[in-house]
C-alpha atoms as a PDB file:
ATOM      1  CA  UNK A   1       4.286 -19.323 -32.231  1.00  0.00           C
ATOM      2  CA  UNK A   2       5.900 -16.790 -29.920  1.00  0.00           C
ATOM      3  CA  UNK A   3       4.094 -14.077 -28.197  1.00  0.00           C
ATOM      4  CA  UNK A   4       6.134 -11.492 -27.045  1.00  0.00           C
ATOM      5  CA  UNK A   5       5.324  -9.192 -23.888  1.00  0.00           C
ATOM      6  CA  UNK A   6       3.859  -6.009 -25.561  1.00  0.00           C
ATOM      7  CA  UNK A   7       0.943  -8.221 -27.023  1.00  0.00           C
ATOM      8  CA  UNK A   8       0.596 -10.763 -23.763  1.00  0.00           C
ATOM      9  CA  UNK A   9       0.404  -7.615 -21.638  1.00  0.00           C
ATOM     10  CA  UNK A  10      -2.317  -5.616 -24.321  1.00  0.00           C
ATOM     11  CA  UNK A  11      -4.432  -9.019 -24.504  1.00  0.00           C
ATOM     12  CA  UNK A  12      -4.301 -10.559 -20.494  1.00  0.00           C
ATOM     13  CA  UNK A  13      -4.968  -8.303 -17.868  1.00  0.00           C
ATOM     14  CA  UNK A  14      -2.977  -8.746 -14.381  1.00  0.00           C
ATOM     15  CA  UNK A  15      -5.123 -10.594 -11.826  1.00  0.00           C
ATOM     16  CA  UNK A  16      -2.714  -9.442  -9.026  1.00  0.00           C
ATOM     17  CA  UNK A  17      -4.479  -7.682  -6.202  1.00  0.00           C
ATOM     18  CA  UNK A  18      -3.254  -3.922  -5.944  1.00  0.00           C
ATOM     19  CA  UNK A  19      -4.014  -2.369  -2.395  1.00  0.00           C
ATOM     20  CA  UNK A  20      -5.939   0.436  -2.775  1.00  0.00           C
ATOM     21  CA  UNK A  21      -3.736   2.231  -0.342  1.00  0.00           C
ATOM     22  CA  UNK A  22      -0.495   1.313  -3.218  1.00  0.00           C
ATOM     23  CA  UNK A  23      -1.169   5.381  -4.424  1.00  0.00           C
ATOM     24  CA  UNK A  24      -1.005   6.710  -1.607  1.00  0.00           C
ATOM     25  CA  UNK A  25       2.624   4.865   0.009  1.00  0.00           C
ATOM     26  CA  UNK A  26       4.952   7.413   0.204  1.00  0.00           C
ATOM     27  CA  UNK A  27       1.742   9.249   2.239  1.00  0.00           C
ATOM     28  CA  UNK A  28       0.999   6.724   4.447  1.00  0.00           C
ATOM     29  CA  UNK A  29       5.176   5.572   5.372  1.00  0.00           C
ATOM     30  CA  UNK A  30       6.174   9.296   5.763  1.00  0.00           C
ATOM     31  CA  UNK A  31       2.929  10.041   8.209  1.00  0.00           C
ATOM     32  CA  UNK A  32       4.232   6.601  10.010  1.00  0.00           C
ATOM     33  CA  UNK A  33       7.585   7.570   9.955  1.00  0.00           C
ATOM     34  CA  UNK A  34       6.373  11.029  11.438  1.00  0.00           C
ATOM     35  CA  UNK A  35       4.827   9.030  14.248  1.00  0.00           C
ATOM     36  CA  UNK A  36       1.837   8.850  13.601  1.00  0.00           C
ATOM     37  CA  UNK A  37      -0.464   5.802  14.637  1.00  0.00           C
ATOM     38  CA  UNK A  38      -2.172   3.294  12.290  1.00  0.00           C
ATOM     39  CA  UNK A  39      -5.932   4.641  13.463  1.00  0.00           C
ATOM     40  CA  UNK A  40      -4.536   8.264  12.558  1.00  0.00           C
ATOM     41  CA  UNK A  41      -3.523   7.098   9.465  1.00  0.00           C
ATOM     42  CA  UNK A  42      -6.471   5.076   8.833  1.00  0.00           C
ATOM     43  CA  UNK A  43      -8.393   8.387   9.313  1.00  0.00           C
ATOM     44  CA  UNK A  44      -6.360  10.558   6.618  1.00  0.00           C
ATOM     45  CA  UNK A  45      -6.862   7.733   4.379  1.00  0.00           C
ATOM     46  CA  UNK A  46     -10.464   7.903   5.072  1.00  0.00           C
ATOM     47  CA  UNK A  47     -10.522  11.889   4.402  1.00  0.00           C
ATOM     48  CA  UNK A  48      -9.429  10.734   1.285  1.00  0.00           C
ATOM     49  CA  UNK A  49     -12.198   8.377   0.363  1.00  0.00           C
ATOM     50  CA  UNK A  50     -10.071   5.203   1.351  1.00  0.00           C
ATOM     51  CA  UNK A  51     -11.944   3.116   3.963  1.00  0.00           C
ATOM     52  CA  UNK A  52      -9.728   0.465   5.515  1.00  0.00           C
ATOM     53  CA  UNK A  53      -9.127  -0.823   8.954  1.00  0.00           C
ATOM     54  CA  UNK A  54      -6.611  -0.204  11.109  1.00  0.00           C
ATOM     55  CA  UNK A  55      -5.244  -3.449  11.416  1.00  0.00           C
ATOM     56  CA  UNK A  56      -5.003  -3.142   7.491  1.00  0.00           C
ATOM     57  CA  UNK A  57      -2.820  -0.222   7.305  1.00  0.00           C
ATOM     58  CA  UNK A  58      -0.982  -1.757  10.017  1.00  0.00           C
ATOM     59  CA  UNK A  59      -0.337  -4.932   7.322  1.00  0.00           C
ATOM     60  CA  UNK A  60       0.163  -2.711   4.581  1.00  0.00           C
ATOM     61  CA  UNK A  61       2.888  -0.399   6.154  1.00  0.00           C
ATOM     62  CA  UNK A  62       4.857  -3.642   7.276  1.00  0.00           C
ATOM     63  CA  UNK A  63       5.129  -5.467   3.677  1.00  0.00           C
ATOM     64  CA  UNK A  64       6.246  -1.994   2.178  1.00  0.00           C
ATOM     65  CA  UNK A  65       9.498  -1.774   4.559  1.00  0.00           C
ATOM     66  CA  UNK A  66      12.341  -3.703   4.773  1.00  0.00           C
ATOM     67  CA  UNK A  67      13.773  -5.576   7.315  1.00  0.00           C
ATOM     68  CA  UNK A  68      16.230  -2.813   7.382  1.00  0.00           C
ATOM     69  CA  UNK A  69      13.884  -0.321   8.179  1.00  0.00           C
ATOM     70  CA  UNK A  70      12.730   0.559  12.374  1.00  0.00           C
ATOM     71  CA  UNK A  71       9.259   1.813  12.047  1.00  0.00           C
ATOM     72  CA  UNK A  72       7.528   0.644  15.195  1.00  0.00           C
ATOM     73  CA  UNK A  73       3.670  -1.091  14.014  1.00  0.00           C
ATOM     74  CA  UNK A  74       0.933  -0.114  16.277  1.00  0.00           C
END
């Protein structure tokens, strides 16, 4: 018997890890993009209840651009 997606989705749950900065990515890449540094944007993120490292935004801001794209990583 066939499933189809609909019910698969409704009855499993995604185990993929979502970054809890994913809501807040247009935020953080215009702020970067701005020129703002990875511990500034660590600290917004923080005003808004998001407590990461650094180092972590850092990651986050490079696997949301593309090779294309010249945002210099602190």
């Amino acid at each position: 018997m066939r499933t189809d997606l609909e019910t698969f989705m409704n009855t499993y749950p995604p185990k993929a890890k979502i970054s809890c900065m994913e809501k807040y990515v247009s935020q953080i890449l215009q702020l970067k993009k701005s020129g703002y540094s990875n511990p500034q944007i660590r600290d917004w993120l923080e005003m808004n209840q998001i407590v990461v490292t650094h180092q972590a935004v850092r990651q986050f801001i490079i696997s949301r651009t593309t090779r294309n794209t010249h945002l210099e990583t602190d």
